[in-house]
C-alpha atoms as a PDB file:
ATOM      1  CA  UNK A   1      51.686 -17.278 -34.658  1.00  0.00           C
ATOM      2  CA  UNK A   2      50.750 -20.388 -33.137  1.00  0.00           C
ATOM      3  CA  UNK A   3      47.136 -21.765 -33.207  1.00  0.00           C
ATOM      4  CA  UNK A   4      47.512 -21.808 -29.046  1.00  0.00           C
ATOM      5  CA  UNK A   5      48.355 -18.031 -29.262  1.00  0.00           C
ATOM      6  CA  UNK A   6      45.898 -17.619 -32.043  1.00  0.00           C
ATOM      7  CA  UNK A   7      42.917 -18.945 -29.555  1.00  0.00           C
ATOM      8  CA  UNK A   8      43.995 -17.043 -26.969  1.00  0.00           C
ATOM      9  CA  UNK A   9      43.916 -13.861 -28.525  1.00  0.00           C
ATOM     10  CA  UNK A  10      41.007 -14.280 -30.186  1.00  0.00           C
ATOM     11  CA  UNK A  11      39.361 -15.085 -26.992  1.00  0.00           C
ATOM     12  CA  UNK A  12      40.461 -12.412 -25.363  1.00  0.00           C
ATOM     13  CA  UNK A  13      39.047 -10.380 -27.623  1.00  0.00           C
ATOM     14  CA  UNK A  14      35.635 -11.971 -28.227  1.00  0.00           C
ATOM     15  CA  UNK A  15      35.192 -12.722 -24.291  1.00  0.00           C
ATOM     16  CA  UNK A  16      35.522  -8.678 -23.384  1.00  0.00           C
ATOM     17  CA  UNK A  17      32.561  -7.836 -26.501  1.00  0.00           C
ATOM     18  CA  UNK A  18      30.115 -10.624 -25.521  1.00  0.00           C
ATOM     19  CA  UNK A  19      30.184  -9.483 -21.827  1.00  0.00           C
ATOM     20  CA  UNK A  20      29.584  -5.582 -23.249  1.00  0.00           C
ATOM     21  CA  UNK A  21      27.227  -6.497 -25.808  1.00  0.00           C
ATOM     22  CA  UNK A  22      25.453  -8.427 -22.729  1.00  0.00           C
ATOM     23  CA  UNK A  23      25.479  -5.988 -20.306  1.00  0.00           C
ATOM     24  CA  UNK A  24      23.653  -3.445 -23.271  1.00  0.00           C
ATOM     25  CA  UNK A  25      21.587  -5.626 -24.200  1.00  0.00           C
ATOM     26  CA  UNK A  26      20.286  -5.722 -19.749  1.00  0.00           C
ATOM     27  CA  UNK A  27      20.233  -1.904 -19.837  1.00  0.00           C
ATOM     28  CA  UNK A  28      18.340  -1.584 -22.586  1.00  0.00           C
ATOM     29  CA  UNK A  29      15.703  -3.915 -21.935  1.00  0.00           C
ATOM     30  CA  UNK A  30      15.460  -2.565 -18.676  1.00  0.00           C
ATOM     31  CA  UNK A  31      15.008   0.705 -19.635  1.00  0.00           C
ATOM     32  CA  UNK A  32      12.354  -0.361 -21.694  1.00  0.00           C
ATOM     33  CA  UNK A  33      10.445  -2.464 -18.986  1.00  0.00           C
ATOM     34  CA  UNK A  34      10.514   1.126 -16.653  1.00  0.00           C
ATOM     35  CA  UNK A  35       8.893   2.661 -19.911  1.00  0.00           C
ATOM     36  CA  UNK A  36       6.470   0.582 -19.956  1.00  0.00           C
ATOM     37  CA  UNK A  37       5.632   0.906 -16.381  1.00  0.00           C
ATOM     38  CA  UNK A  38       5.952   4.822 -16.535  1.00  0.00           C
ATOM     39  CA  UNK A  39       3.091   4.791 -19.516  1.00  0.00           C
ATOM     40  CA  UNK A  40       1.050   2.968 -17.773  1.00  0.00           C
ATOM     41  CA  UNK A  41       1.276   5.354 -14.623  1.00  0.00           C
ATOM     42  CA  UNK A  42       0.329   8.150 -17.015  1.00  0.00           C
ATOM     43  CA  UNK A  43      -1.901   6.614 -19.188  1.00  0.00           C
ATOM     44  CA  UNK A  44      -3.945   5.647 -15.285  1.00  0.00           C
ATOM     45  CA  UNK A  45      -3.509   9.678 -14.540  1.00  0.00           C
ATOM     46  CA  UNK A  46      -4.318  10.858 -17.554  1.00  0.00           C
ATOM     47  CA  UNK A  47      -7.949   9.091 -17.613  1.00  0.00           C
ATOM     48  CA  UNK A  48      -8.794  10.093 -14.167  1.00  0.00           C
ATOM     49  CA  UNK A  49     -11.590  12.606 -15.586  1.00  0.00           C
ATOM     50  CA  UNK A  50     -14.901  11.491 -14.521  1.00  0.00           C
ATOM     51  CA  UNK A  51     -18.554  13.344 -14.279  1.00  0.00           C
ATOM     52  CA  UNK A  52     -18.189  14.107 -10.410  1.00  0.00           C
ATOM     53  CA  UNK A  53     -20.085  12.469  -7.599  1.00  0.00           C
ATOM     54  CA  UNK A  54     -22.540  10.282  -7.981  1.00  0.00           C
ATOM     55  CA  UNK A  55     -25.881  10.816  -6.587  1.00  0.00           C
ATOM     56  CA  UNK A  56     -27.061   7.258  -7.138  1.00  0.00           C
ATOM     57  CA  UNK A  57     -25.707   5.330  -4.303  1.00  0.00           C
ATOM     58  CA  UNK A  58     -27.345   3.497  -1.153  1.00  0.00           C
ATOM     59  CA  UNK A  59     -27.624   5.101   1.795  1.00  0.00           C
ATOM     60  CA  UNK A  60     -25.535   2.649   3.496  1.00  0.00           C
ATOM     61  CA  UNK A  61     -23.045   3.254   0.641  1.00  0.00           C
ATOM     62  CA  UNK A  62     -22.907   6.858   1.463  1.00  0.00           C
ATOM     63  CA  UNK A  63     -22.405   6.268   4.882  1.00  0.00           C
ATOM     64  CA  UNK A  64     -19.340   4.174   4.656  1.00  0.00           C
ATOM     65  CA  UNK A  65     -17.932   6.481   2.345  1.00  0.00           C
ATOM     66  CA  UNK A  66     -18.110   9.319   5.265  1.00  0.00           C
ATOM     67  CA  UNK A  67     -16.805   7.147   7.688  1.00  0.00           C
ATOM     68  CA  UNK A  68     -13.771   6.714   5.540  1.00  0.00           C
ATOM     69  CA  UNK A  69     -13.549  10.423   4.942  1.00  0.00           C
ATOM     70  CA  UNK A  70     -14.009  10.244   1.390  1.00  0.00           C
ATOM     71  CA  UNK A  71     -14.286  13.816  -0.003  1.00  0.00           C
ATOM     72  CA  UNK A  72     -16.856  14.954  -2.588  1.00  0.00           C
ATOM     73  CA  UNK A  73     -15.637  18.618  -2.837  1.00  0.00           C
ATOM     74  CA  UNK A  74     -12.178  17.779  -4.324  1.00  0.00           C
ATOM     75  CA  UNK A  75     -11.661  15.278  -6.538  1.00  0.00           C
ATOM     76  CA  UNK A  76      -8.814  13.350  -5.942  1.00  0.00           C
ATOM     77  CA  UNK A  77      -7.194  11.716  -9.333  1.00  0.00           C
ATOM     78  CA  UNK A  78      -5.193   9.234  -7.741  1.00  0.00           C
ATOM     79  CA  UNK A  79      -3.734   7.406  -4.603  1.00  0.00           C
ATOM     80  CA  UNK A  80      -0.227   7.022  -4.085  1.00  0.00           C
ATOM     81  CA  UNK A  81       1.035   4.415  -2.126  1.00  0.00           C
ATOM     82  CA  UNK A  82       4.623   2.605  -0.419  1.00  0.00           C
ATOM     83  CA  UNK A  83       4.371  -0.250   1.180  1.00  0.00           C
ATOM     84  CA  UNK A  84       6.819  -3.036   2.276  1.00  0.00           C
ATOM     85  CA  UNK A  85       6.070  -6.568   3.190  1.00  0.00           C
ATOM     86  CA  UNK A  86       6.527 -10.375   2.719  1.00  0.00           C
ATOM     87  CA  UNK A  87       4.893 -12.658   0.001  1.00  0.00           C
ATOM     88  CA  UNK A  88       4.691 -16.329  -0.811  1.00  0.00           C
ATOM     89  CA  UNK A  89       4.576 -17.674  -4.599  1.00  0.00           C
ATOM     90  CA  UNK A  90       3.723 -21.132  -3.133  1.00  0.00           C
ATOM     91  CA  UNK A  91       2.046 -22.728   0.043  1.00  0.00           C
ATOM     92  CA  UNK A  92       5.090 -23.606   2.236  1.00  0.00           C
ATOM     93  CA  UNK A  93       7.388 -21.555  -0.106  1.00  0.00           C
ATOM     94  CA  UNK A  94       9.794 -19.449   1.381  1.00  0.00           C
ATOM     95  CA  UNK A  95       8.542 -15.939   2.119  1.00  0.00           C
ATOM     96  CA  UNK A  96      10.090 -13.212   0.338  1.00  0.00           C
ATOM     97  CA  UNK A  97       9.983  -9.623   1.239  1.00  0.00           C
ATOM     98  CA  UNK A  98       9.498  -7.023  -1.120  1.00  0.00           C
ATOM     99  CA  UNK A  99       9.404  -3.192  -1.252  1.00  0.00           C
ATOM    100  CA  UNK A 100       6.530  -1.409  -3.846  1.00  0.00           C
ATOM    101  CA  UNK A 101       4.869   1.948  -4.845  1.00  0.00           C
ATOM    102  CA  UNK A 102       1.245   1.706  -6.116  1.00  0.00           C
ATOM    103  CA  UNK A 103      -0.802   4.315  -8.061  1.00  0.00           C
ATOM    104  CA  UNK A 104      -4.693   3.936  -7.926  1.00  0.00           C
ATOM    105  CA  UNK A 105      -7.198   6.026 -10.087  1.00  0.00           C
ATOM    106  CA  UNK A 106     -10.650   7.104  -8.561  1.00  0.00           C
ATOM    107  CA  UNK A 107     -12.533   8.304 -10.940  1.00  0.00           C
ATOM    108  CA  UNK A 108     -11.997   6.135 -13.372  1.00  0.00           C
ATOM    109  CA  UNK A 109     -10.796   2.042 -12.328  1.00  0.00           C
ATOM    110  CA  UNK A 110      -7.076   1.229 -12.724  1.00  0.00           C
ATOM    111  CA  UNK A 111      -4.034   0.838 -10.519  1.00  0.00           C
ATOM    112  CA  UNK A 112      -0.212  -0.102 -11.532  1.00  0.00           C
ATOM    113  CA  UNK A 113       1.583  -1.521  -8.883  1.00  0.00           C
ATOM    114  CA  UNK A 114       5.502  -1.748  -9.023  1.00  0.00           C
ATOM    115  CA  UNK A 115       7.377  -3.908  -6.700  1.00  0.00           C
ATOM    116  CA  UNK A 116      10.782  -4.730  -5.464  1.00  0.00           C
ATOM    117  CA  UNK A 117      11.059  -8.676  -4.594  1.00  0.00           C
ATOM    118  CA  UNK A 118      13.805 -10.586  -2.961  1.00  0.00           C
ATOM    119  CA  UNK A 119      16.704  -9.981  -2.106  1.00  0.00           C
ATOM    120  CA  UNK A 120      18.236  -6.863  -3.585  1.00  0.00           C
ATOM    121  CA  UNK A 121      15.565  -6.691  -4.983  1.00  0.00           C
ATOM    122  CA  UNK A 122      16.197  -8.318  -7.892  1.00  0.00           C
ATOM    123  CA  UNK A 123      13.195  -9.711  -9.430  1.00  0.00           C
ATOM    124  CA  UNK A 124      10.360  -6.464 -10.568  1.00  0.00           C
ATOM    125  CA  UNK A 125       7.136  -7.161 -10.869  1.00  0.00           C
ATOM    126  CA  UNK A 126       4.418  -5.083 -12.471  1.00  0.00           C
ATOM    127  CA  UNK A 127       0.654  -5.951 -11.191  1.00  0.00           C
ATOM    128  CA  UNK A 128      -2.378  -3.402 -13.062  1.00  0.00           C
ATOM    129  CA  UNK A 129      -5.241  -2.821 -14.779  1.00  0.00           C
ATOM    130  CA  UNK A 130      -5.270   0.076 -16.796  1.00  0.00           C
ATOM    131  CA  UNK A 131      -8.537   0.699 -19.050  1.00  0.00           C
ATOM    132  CA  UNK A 132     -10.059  -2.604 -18.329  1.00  0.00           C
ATOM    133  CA  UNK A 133      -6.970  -4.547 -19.045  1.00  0.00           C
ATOM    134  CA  UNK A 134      -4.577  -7.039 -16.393  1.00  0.00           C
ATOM    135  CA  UNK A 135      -1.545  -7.276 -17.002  1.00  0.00           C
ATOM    136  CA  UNK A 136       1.197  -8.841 -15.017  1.00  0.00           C
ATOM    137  CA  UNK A 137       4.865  -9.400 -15.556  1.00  0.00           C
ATOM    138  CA  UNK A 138       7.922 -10.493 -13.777  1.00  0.00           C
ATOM    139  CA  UNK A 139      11.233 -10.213 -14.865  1.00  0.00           C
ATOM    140  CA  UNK A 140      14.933 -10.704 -13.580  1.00  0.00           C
ATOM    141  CA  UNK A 141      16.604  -7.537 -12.413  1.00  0.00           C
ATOM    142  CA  UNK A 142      14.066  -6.066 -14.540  1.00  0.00           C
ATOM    143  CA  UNK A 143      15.497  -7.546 -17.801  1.00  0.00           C
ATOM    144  CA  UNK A 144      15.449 -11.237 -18.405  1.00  0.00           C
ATOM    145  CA  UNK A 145      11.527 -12.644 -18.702  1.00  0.00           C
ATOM    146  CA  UNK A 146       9.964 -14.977 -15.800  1.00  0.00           C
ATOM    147  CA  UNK A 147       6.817 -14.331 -16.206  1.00  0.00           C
ATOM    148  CA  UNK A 148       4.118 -12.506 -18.095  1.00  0.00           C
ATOM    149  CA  UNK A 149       0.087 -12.989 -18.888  1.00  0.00           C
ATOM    150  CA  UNK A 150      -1.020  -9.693 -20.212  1.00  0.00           C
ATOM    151  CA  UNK A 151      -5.105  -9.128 -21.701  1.00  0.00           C
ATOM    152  CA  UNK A 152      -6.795 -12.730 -21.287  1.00  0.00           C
ATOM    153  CA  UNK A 153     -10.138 -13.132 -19.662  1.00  0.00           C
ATOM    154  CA  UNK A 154      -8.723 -14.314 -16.649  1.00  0.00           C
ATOM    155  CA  UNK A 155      -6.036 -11.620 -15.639  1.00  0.00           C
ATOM    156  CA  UNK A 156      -8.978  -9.271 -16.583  1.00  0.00           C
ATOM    157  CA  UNK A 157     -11.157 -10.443 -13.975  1.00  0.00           C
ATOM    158  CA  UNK A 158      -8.280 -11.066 -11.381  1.00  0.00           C
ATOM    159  CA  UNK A 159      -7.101  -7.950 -11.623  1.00  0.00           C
ATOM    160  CA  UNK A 160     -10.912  -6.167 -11.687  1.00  0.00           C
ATOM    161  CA  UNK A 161     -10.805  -8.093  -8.282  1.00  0.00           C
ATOM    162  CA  UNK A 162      -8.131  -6.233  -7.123  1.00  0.00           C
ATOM    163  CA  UNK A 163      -8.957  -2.625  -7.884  1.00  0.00           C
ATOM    164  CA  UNK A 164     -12.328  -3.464  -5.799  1.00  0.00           C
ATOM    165  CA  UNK A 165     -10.832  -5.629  -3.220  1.00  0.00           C
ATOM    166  CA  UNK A 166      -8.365  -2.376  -2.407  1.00  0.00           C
ATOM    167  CA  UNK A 167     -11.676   0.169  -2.452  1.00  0.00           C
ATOM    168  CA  UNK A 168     -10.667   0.495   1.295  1.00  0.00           C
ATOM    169  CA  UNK A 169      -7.720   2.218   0.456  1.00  0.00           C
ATOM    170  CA  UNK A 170      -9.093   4.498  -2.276  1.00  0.00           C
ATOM    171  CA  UNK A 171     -12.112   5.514  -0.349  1.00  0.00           C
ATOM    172  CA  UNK A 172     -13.130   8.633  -2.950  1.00  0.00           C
ATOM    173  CA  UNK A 173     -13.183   6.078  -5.674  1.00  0.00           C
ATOM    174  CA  UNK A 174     -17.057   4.798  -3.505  1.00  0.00           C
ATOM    175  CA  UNK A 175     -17.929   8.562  -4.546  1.00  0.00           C
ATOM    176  CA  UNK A 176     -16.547   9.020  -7.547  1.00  0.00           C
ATOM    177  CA  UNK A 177     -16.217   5.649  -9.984  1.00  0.00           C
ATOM    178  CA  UNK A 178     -19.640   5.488 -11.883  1.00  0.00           C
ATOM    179  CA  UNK A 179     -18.671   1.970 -13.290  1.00  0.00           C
ATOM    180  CA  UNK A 180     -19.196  -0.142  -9.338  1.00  0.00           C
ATOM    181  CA  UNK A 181     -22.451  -1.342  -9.004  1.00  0.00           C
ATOM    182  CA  UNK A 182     -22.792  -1.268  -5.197  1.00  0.00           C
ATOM    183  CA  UNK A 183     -25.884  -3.400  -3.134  1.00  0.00           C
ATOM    184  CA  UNK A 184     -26.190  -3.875   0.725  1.00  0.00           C
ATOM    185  CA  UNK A 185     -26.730  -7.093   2.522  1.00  0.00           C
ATOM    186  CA  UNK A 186     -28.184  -6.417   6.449  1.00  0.00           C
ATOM    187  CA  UNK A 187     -26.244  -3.725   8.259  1.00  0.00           C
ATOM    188  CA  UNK A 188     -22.669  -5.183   8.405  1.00  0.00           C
ATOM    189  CA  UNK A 189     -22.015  -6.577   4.491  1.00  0.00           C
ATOM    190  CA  UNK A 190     -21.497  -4.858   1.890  1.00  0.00           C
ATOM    191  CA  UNK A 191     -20.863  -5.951  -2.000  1.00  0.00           C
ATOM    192  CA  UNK A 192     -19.783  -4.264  -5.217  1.00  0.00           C
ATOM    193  CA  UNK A 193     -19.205  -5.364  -9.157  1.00  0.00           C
ATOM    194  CA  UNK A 194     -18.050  -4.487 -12.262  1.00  0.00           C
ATOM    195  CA  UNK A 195     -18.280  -5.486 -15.378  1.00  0.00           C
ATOM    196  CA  UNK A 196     -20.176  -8.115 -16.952  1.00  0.00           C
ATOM    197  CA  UNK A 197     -19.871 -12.249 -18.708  1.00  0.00           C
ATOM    198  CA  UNK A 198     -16.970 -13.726 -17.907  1.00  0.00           C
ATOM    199  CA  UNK A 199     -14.890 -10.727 -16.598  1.00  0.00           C
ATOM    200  CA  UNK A 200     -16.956 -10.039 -14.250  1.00  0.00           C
ATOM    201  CA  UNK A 201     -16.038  -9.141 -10.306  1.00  0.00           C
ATOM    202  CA  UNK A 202     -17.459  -9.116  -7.159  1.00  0.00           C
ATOM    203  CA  UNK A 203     -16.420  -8.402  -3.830  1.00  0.00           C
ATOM    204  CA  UNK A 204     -18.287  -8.720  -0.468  1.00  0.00           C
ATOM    205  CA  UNK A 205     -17.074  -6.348   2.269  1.00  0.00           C
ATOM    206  CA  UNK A 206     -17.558  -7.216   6.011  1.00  0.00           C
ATOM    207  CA  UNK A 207     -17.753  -4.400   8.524  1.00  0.00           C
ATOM    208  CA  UNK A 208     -16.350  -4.308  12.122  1.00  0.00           C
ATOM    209  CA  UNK A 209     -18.078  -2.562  14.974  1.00  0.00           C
ATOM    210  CA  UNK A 210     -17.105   0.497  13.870  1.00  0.00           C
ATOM    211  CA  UNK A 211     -18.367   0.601  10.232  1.00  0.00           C
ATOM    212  CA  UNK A 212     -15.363  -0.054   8.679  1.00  0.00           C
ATOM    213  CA  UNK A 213     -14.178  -2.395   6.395  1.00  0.00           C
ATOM    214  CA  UNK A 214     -12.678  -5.340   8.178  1.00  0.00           C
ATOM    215  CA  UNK A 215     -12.781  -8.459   5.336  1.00  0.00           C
ATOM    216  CA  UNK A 216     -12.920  -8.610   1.588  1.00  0.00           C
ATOM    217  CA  UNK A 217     -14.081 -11.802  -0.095  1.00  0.00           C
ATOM    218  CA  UNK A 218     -14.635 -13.274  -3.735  1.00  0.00           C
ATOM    219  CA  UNK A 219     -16.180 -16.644  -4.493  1.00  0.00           C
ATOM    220  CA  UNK A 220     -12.959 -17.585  -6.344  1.00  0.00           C
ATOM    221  CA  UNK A 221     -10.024 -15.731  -7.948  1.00  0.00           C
ATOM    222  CA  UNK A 222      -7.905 -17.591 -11.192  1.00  0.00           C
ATOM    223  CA  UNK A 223      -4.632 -18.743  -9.031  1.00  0.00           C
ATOM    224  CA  UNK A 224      -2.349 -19.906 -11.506  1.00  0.00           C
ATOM    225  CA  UNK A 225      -1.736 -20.128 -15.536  1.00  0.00           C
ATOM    226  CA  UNK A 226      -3.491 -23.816 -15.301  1.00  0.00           C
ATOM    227  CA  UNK A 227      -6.778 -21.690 -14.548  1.00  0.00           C
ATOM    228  CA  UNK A 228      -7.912 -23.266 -11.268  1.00  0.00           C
ATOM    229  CA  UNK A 229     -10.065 -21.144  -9.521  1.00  0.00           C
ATOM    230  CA  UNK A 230     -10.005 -21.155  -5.249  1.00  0.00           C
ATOM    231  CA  UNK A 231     -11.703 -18.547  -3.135  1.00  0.00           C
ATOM    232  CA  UNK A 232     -10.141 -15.548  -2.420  1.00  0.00           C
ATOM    233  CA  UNK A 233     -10.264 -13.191   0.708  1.00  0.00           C
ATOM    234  CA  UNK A 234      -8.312 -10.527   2.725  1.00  0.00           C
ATOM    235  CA  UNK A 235      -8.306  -8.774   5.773  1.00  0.00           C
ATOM    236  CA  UNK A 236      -7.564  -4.880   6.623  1.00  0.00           C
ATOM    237  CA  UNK A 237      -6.464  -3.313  10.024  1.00  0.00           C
ATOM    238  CA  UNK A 238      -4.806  -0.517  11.578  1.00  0.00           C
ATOM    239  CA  UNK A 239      -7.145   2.415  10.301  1.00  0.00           C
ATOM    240  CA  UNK A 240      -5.368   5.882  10.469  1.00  0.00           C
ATOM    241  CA  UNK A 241      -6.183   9.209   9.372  1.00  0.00           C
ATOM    242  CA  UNK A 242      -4.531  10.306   6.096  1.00  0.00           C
ATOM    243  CA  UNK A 243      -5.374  13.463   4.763  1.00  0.00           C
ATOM    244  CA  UNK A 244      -8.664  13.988   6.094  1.00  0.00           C
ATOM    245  CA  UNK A 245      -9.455   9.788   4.806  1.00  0.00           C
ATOM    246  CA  UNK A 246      -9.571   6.833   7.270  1.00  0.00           C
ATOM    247  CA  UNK A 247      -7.427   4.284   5.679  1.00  0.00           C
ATOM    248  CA  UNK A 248      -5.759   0.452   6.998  1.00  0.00           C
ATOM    249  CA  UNK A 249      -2.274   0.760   6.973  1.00  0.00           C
ATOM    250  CA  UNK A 250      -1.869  -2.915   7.114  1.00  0.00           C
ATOM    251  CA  UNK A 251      -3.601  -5.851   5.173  1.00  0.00           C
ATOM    252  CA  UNK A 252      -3.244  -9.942   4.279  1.00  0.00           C
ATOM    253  CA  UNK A 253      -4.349 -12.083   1.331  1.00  0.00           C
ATOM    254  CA  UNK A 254      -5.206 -15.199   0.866  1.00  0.00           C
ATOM    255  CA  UNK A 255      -6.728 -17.889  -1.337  1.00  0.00           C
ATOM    256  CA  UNK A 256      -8.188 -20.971   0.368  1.00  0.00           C
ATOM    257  CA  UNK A 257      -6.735 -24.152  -0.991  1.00  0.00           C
ATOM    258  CA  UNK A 258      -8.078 -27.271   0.049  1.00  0.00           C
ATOM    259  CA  UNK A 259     -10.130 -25.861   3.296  1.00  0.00           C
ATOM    260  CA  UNK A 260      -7.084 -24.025   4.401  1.00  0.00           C
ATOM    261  CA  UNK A 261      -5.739 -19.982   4.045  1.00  0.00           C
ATOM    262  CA  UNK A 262      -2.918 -19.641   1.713  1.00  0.00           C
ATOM    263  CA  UNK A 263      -1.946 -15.850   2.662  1.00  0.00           C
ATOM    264  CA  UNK A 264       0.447 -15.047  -0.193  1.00  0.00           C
ATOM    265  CA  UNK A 265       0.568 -11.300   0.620  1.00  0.00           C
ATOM    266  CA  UNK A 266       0.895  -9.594   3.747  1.00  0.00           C
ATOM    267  CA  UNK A 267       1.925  -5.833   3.525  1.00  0.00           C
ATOM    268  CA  UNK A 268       1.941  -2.118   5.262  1.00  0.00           C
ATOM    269  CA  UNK A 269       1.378   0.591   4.240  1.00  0.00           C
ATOM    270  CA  UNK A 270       4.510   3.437   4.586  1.00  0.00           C
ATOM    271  CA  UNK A 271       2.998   6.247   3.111  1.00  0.00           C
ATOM    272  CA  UNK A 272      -0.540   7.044   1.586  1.00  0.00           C
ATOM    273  CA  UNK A 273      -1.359  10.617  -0.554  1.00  0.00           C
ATOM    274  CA  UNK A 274      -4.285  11.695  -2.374  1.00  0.00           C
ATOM    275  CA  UNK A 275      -3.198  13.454  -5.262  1.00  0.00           C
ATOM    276  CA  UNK A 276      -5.935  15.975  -6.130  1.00  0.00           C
ATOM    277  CA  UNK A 277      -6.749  17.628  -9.189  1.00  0.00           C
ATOM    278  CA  UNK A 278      -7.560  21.464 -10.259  1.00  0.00           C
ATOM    279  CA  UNK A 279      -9.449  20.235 -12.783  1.00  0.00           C
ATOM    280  CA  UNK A 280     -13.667  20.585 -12.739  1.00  0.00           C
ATOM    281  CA  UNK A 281     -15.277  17.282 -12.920  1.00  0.00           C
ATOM    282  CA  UNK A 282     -17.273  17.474 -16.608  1.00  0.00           C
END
């Protein structure tokens, strides 16, 4: 046989088990990204056993926490969430909508949020804390690695930053998570913590005419790998009734970079439930 025909059979061959062993290799690391996600999800469940209401809070804590409905007589172990919306990896990037389900514990603090970006949706990301760890990872149709910080001081903090900043859309969590540390400024603000040294959080809350929360903001939030720092705030609207809880079905966030608001997130909420338990707070 010639070495022409030699080549070309060999090629077609080799071409066909390359492409096979390729496309394997995708579904199996994908699977293995949604199993990581889907432990997560039920290692965040699983914990969400706490010793029941607390009876330690301000007065003006326990008053927002009525206003938003939250309910002491049921515990509810998580919040489930859709929401769809546009984001921004860069000021004067090109926006980029995404699609995402989000599952946020109350008794105990930890959320995993799963999202859908671009078009197709072809790049997942994975945002959480689950038992006092960040982690966040992005990958290519859920296979090949973008990016991924996962445990360090930082992500720790930013992510503790999160959970509180989103306490207006987990109002039981006010009742029920013994770990916030919650203080009052005047009538109108509002702050909470958690933790302690360098992964530590705080949030200060600013309430509209009507009690509710209508601003979140942090001195500073870790914006990229390089470790600068820029504050960090949000904003929270459209209050409806969801199972017996007041909660804004649409939100914006932003850091401030050089004296103006980078809003990298702006989302609504489709659908909120409360998942409740049967089981009798310890």
């Amino acid at each position: 046989m010639p070495v022409r025909d030699s080549l070309k059979a060999l090629t077609t061959t080799i071409i066909p088990i390359f492409v096979a062993a390729g496309t394997v290799g995708t579904f199996i690391a994908r699977r293995r990204f949604r199993g990581t996600l889907d432990a997560l999800e039920r290692h965040l469940e699983d914990t969400q056993i706490g010793p029941g209401p607390r009876t330690d809070l301000l007065p003006q804590i326990i008053a927002l926490a009525a206003r938003l409905g939250a309910r002491s007589d049921r515990p509810t172990r998580t919040i489930d969430l859709r929401q769809t919306g546009t984001m921004w990896f860069k000021p004067g990037g090109r926006p980029r909508a995404f699609k995402a389900r989000q599952k946020i514990g109350t008794m105990v603090s930890g959320f995993v949020w799963r999202a859908d970006i671009g078009p197709s949706g072809s790049m997942k990301v994975v945002d959480s804390f689950v038992a006092g760890r960040g982690y966040l990872e992005a990958r290519l149709f859920g296979a090949l690695g973008v990016a991924r910080v996962d445990g360090t001081t930082a992500i720790n903090e930013g992510e503790a930053l999160r959970y509180l900043a989103e306490l207006p859309l987990n109002p039981d969590a006010i009742l029920f998570d013994h770990t916030l540390e919650w203080s009052a400024d005047g009538t109108d603000t509002i702050k909470v913590a958690k933790g302690c040294g360098a992964s530590r959080a705080e949030i200060s809350f600013q309430l509209n005419d009507a009690g509710l929360i209508s601003t979140m903001r942090a001195a500073s939030r870790s914006f990229d790998a390089s470790g600068k720092r820029y504050p960090w705030h949000g904003r929270f609207w459209d209050y409806q009734e969801r199972s017996g809880r007041l909660v804004p079905m649409q939100a914006n966030v932003a850091w401030v970079i050089d004296g103006k608001d980078f809003i990298y997130w702006r989302g609504t909420m489709t659908r909120w439930v409360a998942r409740t338990t049967s089981m009798a707070c310890a």
